[in-house]
C-alpha atoms as a PDB file:
ATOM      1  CA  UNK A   1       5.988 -12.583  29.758  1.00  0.00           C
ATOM      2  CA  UNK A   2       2.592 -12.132  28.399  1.00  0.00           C
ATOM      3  CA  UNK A   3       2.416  -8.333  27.229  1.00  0.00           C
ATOM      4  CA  UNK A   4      -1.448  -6.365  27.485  1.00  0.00           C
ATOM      5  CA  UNK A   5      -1.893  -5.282  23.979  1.00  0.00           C
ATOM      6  CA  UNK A   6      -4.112  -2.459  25.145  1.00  0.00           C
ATOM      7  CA  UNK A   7      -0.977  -0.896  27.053  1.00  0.00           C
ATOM      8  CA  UNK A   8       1.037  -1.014  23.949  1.00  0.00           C
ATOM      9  CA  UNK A   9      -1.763   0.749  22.271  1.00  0.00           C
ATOM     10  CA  UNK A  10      -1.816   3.305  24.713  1.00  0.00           C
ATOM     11  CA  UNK A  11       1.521   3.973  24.338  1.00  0.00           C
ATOM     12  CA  UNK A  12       1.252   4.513  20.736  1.00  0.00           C
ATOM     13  CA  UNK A  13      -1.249   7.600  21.502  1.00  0.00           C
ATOM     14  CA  UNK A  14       0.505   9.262  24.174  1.00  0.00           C
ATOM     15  CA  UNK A  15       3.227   9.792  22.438  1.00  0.00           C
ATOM     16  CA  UNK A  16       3.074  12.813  19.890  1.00  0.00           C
ATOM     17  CA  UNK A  17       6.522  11.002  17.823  1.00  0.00           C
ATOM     18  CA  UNK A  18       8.888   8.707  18.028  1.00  0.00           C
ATOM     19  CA  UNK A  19      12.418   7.404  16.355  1.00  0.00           C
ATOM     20  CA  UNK A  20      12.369   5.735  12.560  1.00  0.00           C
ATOM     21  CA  UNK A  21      15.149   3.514  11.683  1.00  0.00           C
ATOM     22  CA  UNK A  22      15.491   2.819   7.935  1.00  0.00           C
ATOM     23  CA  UNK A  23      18.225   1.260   5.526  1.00  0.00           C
ATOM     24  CA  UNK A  24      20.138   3.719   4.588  1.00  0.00           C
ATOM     25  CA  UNK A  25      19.790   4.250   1.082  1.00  0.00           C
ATOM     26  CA  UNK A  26      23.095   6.631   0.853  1.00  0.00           C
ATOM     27  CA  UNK A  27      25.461   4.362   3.126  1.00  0.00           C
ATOM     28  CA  UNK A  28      24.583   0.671   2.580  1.00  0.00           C
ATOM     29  CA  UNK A  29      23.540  -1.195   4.702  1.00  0.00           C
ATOM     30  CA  UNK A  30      23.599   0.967   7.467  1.00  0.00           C
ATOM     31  CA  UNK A  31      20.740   2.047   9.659  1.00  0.00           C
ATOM     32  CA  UNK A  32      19.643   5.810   9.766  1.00  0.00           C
ATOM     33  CA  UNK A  33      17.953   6.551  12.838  1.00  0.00           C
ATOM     34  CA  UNK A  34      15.745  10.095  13.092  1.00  0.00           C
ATOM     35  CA  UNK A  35      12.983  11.623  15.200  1.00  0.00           C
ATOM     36  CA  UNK A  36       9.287  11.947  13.587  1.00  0.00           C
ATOM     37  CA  UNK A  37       5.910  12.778  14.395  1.00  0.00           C
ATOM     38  CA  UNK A  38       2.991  10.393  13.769  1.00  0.00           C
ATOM     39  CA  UNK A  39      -0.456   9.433  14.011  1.00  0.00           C
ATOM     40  CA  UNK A  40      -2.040   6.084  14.121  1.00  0.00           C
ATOM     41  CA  UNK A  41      -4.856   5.087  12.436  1.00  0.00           C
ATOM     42  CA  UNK A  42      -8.204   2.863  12.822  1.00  0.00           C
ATOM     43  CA  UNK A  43      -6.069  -0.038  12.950  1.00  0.00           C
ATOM     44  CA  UNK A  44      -3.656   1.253  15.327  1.00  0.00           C
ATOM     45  CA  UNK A  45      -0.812   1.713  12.982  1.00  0.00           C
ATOM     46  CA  UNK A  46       1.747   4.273  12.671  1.00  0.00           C
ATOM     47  CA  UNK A  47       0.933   7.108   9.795  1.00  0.00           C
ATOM     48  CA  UNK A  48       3.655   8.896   8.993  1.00  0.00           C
ATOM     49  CA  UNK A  49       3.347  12.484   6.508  1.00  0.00           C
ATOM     50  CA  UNK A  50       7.194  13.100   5.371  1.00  0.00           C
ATOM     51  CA  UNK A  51       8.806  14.968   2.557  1.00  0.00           C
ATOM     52  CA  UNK A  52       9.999  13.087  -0.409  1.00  0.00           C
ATOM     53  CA  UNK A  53      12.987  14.863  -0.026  1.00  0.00           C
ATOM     54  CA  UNK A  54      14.061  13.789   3.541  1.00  0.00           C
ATOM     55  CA  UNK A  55      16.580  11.167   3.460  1.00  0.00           C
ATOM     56  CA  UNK A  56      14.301   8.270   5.728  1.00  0.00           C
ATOM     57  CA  UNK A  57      11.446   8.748   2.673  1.00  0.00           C
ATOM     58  CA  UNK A  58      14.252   7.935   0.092  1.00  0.00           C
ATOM     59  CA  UNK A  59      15.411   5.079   2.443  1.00  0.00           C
ATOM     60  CA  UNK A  60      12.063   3.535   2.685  1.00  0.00           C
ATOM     61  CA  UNK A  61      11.151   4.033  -1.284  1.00  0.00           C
ATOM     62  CA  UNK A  62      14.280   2.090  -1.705  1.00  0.00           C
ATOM     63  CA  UNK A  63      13.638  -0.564   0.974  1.00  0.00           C
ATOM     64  CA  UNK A  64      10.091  -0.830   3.229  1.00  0.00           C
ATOM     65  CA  UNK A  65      11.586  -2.518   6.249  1.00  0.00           C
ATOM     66  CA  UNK A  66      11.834  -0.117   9.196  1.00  0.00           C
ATOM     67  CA  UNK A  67      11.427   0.679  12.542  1.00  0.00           C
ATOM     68  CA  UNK A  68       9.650   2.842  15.499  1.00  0.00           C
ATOM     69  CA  UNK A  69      10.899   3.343  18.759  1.00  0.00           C
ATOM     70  CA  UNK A  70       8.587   5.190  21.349  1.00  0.00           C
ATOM     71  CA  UNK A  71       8.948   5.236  24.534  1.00  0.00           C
ATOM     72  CA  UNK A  72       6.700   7.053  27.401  1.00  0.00           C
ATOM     73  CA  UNK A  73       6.674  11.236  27.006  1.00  0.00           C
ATOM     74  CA  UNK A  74       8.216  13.186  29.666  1.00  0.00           C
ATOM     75  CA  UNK A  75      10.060  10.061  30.864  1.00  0.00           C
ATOM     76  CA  UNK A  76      13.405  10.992  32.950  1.00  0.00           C
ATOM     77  CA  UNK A  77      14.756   7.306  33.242  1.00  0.00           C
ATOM     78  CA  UNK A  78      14.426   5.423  29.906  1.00  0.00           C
ATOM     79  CA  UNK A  79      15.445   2.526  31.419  1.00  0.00           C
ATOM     80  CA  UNK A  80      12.489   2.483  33.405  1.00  0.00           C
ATOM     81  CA  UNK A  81       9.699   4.084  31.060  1.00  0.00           C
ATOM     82  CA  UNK A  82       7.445   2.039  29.528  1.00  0.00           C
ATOM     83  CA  UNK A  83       8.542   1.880  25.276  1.00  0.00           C
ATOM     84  CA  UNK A  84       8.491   0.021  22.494  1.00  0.00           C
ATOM     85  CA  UNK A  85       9.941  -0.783  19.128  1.00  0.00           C
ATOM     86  CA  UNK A  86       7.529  -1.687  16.044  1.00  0.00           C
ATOM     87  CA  UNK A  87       9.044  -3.441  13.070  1.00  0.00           C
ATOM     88  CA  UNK A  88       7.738  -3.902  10.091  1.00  0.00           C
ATOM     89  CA  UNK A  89       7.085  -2.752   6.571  1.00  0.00           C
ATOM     90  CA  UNK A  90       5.929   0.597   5.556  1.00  0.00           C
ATOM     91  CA  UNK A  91       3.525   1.342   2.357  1.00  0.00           C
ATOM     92  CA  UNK A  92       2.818   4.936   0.611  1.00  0.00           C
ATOM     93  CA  UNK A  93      -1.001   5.327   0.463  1.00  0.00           C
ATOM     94  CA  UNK A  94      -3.640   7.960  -0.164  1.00  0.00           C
ATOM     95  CA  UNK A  95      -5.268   9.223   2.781  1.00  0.00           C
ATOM     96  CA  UNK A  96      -9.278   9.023   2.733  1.00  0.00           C
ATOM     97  CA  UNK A  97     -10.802  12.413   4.116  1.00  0.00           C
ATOM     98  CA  UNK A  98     -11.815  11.125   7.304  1.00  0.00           C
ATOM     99  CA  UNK A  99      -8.352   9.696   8.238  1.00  0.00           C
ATOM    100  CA  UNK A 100      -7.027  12.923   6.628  1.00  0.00           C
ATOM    101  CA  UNK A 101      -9.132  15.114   9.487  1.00  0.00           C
ATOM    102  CA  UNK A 102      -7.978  12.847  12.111  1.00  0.00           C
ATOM    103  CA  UNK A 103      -4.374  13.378  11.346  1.00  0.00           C
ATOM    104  CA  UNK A 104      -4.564  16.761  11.470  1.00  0.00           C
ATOM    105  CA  UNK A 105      -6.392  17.146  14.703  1.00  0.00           C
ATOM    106  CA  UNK A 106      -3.393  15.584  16.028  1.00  0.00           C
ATOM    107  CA  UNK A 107      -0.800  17.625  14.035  1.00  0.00           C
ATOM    108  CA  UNK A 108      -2.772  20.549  13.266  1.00  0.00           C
ATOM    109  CA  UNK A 109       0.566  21.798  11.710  1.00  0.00           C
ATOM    110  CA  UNK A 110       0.739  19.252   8.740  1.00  0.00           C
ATOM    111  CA  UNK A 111      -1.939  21.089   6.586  1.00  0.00           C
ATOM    112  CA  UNK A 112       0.509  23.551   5.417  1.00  0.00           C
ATOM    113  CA  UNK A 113       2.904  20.486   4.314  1.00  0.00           C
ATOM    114  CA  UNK A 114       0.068  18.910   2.084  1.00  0.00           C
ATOM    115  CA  UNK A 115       0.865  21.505   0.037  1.00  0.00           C
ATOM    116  CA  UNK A 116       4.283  20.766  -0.305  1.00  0.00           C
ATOM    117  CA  UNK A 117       5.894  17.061  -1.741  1.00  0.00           C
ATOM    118  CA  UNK A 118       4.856  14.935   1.424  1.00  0.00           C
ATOM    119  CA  UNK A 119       3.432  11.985   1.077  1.00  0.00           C
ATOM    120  CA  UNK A 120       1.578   9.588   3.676  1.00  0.00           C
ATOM    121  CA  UNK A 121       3.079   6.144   4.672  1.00  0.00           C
ATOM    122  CA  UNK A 122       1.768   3.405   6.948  1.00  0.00           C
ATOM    123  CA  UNK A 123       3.875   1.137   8.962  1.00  0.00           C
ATOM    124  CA  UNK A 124       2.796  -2.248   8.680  1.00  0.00           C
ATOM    125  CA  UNK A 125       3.557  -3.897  12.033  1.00  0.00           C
ATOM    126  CA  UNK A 126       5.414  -7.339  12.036  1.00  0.00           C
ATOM    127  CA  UNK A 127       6.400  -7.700  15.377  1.00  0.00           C
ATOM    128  CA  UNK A 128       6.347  -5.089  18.110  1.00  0.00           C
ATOM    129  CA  UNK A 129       8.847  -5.266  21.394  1.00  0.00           C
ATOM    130  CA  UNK A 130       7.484  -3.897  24.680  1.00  0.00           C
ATOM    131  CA  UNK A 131       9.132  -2.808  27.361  1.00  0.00           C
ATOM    132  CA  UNK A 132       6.903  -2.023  30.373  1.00  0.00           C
ATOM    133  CA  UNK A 133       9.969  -1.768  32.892  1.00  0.00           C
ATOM    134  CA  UNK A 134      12.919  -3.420  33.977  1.00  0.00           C
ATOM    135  CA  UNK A 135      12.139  -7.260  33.838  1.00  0.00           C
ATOM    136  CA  UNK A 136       8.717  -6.547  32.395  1.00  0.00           C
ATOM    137  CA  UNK A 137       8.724  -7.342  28.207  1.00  0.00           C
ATOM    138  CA  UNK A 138       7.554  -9.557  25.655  1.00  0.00           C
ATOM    139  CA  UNK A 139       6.456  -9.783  22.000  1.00  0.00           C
ATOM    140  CA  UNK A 140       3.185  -8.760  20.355  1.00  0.00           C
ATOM    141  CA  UNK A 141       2.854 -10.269  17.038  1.00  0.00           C
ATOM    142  CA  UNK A 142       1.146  -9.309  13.632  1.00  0.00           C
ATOM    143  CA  UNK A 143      -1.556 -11.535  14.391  1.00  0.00           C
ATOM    144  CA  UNK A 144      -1.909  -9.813  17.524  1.00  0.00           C
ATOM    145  CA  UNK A 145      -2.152  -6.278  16.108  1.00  0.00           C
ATOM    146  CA  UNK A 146      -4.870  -7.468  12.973  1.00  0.00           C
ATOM    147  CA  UNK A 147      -7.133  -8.941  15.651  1.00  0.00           C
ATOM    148  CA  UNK A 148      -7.443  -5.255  17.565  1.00  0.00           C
ATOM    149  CA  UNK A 149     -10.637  -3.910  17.282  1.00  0.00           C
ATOM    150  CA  UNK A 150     -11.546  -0.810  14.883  1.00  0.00           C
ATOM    151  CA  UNK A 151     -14.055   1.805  14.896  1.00  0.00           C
ATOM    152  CA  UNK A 152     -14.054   3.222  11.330  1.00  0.00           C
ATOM    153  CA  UNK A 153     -12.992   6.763  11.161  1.00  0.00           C
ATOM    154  CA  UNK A 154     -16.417   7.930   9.743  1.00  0.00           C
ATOM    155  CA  UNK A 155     -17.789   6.730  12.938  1.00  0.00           C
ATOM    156  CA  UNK A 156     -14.386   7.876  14.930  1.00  0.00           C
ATOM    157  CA  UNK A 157     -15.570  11.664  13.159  1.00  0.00           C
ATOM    158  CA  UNK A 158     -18.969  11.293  14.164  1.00  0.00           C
ATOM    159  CA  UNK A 159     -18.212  10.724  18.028  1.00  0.00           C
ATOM    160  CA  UNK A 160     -15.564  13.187  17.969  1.00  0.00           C
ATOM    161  CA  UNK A 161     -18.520  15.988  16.702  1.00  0.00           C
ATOM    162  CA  UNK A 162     -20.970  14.454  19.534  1.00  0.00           C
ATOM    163  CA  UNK A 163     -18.208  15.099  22.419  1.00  0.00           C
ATOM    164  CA  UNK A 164     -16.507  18.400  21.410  1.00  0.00           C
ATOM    165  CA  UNK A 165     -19.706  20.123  22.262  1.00  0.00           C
ATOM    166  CA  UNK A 166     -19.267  19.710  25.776  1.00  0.00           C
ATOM    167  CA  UNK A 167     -16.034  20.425  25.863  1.00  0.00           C
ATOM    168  CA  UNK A 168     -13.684  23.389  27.609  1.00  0.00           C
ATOM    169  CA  UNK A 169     -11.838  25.549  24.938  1.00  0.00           C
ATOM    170  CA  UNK A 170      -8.801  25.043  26.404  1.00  0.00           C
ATOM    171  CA  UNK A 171      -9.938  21.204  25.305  1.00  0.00           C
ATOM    172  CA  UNK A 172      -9.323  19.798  22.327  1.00  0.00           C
ATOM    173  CA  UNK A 173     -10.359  16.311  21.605  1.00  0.00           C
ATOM    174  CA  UNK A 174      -7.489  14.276  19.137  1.00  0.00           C
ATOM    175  CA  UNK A 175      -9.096  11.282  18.413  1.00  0.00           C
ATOM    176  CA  UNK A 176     -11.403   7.855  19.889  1.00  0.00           C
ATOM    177  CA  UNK A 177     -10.879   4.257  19.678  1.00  0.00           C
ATOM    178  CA  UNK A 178     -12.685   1.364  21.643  1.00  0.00           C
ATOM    179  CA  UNK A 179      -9.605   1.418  24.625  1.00  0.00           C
ATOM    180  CA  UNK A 180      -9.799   5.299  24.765  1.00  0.00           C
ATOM    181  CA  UNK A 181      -9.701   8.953  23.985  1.00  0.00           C
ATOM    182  CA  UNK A 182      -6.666  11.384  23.091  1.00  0.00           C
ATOM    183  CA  UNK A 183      -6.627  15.181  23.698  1.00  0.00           C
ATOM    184  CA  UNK A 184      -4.739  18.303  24.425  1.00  0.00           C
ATOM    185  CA  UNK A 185      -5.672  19.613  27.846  1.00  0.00           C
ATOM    186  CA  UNK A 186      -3.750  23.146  28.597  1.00  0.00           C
ATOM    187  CA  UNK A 187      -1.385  22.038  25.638  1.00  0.00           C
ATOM    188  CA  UNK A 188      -0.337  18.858  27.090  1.00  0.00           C
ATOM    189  CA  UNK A 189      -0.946  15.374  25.612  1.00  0.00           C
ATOM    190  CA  UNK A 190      -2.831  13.250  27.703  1.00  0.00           C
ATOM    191  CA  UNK A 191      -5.087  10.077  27.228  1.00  0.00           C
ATOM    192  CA  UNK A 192      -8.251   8.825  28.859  1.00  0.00           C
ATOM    193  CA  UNK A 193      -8.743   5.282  29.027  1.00  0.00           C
ATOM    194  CA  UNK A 194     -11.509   3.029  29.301  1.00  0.00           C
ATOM    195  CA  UNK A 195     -11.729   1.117  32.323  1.00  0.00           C
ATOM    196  CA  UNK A 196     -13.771  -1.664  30.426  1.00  0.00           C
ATOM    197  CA  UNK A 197     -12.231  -1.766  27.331  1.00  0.00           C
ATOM    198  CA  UNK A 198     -12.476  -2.649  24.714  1.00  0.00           C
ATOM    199  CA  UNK A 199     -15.730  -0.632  23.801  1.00  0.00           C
ATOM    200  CA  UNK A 200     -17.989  -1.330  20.498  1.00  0.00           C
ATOM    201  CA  UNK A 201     -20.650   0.401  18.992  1.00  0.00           C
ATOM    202  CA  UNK A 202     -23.744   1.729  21.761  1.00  0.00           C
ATOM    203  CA  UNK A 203     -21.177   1.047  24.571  1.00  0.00           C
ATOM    204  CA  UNK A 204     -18.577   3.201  22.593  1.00  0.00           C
ATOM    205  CA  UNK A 205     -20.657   6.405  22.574  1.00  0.00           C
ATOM    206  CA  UNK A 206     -22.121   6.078  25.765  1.00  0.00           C
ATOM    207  CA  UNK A 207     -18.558   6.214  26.923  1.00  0.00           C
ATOM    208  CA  UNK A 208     -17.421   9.023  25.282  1.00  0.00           C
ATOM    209  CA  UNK A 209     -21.053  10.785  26.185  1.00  0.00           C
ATOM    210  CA  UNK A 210     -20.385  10.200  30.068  1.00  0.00           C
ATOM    211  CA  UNK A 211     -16.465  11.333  29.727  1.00  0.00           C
ATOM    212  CA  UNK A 212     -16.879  14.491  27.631  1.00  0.00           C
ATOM    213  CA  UNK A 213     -18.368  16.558  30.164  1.00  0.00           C
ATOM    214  CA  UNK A 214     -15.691  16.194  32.689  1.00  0.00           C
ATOM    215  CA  UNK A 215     -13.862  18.326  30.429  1.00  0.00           C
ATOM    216  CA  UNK A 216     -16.439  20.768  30.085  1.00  0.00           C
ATOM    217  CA  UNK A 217     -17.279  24.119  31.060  1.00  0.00           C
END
């Protein structure tokens, strides 16, 4: 079944975390499943921030292949729900500032970690299973996820500036990308999407310039 790569994308961004599966480092060649949070980044790839202490940070220094499973938030049947697992290869890297503000307007509560031994690693996805619903899955491959577009996180950080002007305080914009927008309305997670995307450049901000108000004052 052919799979819409935009609805696996938008399932990345609704949901605030998901479940890593690692090698276990401590019982060989075992997996070690556990819950964390994560952003994505321009490229639509899993960021995670995680202690060097934790045991799925020594499992990954030790061996890069790993999994994410997410599935739909707030889901009651997870046989139902839309989810997906991404395999692949994760890589420790040092954040630029303007991916470094985007993380933490999605987990505003990292910036006391930085502090602390965490580092940042990217999953690398190889291939990606998605589930959309009983009978409904397929495969989206690595070529599939390199040919998404991007909108650079400088320019991400200037759009987000533009919109947040016009919006509610009870709003708070996450993060854009050419299929959407991510934000915290009342507290909840919730994601616009663009009915014609994918959106570049002037079509991008005129977007986000006609959606912002509807969550303004």
């Amino acid at each position: 079944m052919n799979i819409a790569i935009e609805d696996a994308v938008a399932l990345l961004h609704e949901a605030p975390h998901g479940t890593l599966a690692t090698y276990s480092a401590t019982l060989s060649g075992y997996p070690y499943a556990t819950g964390v949070p994560y952003v994505t980044d321009a490229h639509h790839r899993p960021v995670l921030c995680i202690s060097r202490l934790a045991e799925h940070t020594k499992n990954l220094l030790a061996d890069p292949r790993a999994s994410l499973f997410v599935a739909h938030p707030g889901t009651a049947d997870i046989q139902a729900a839309p989810r997906l697992t991404l395999t692949g290869e994760v890589e420790p890297f040092e954040p630029p500032l303007d991916f470094l503000e985007r993380y933490l307007r999605y987990q505003p509560g990292a910036r006391e970690l930085l502090v602390l031994d965490f580092i940042f690693l990217r999953l690398n996805p190889l291939q990606t299973r998605v589930i959309e619903g009983i009978g409904r899955m397929g495969w989206l491959s690595r070529e599939d996820w390199a040919a998404l577009p991007v909108v650079p996180h400088s320019e991400e950080t200037a759009l987000v500036n533009l919109a947040v002007q016009h919006m509610r305080p009870d709003v708070r914009l996450l993060g854009i990308d050419c299929y959407g927008m991510d934000l915290m309305v009342h507290g909840q997670r919730t994601r616009h999407r663009f009915a014609d995307g994918p959106l570049h450049a002037d079509a991008l901000a005129e977007a986000v310039d006609r959606v912002a108000p509807t969550f303004g004052i």
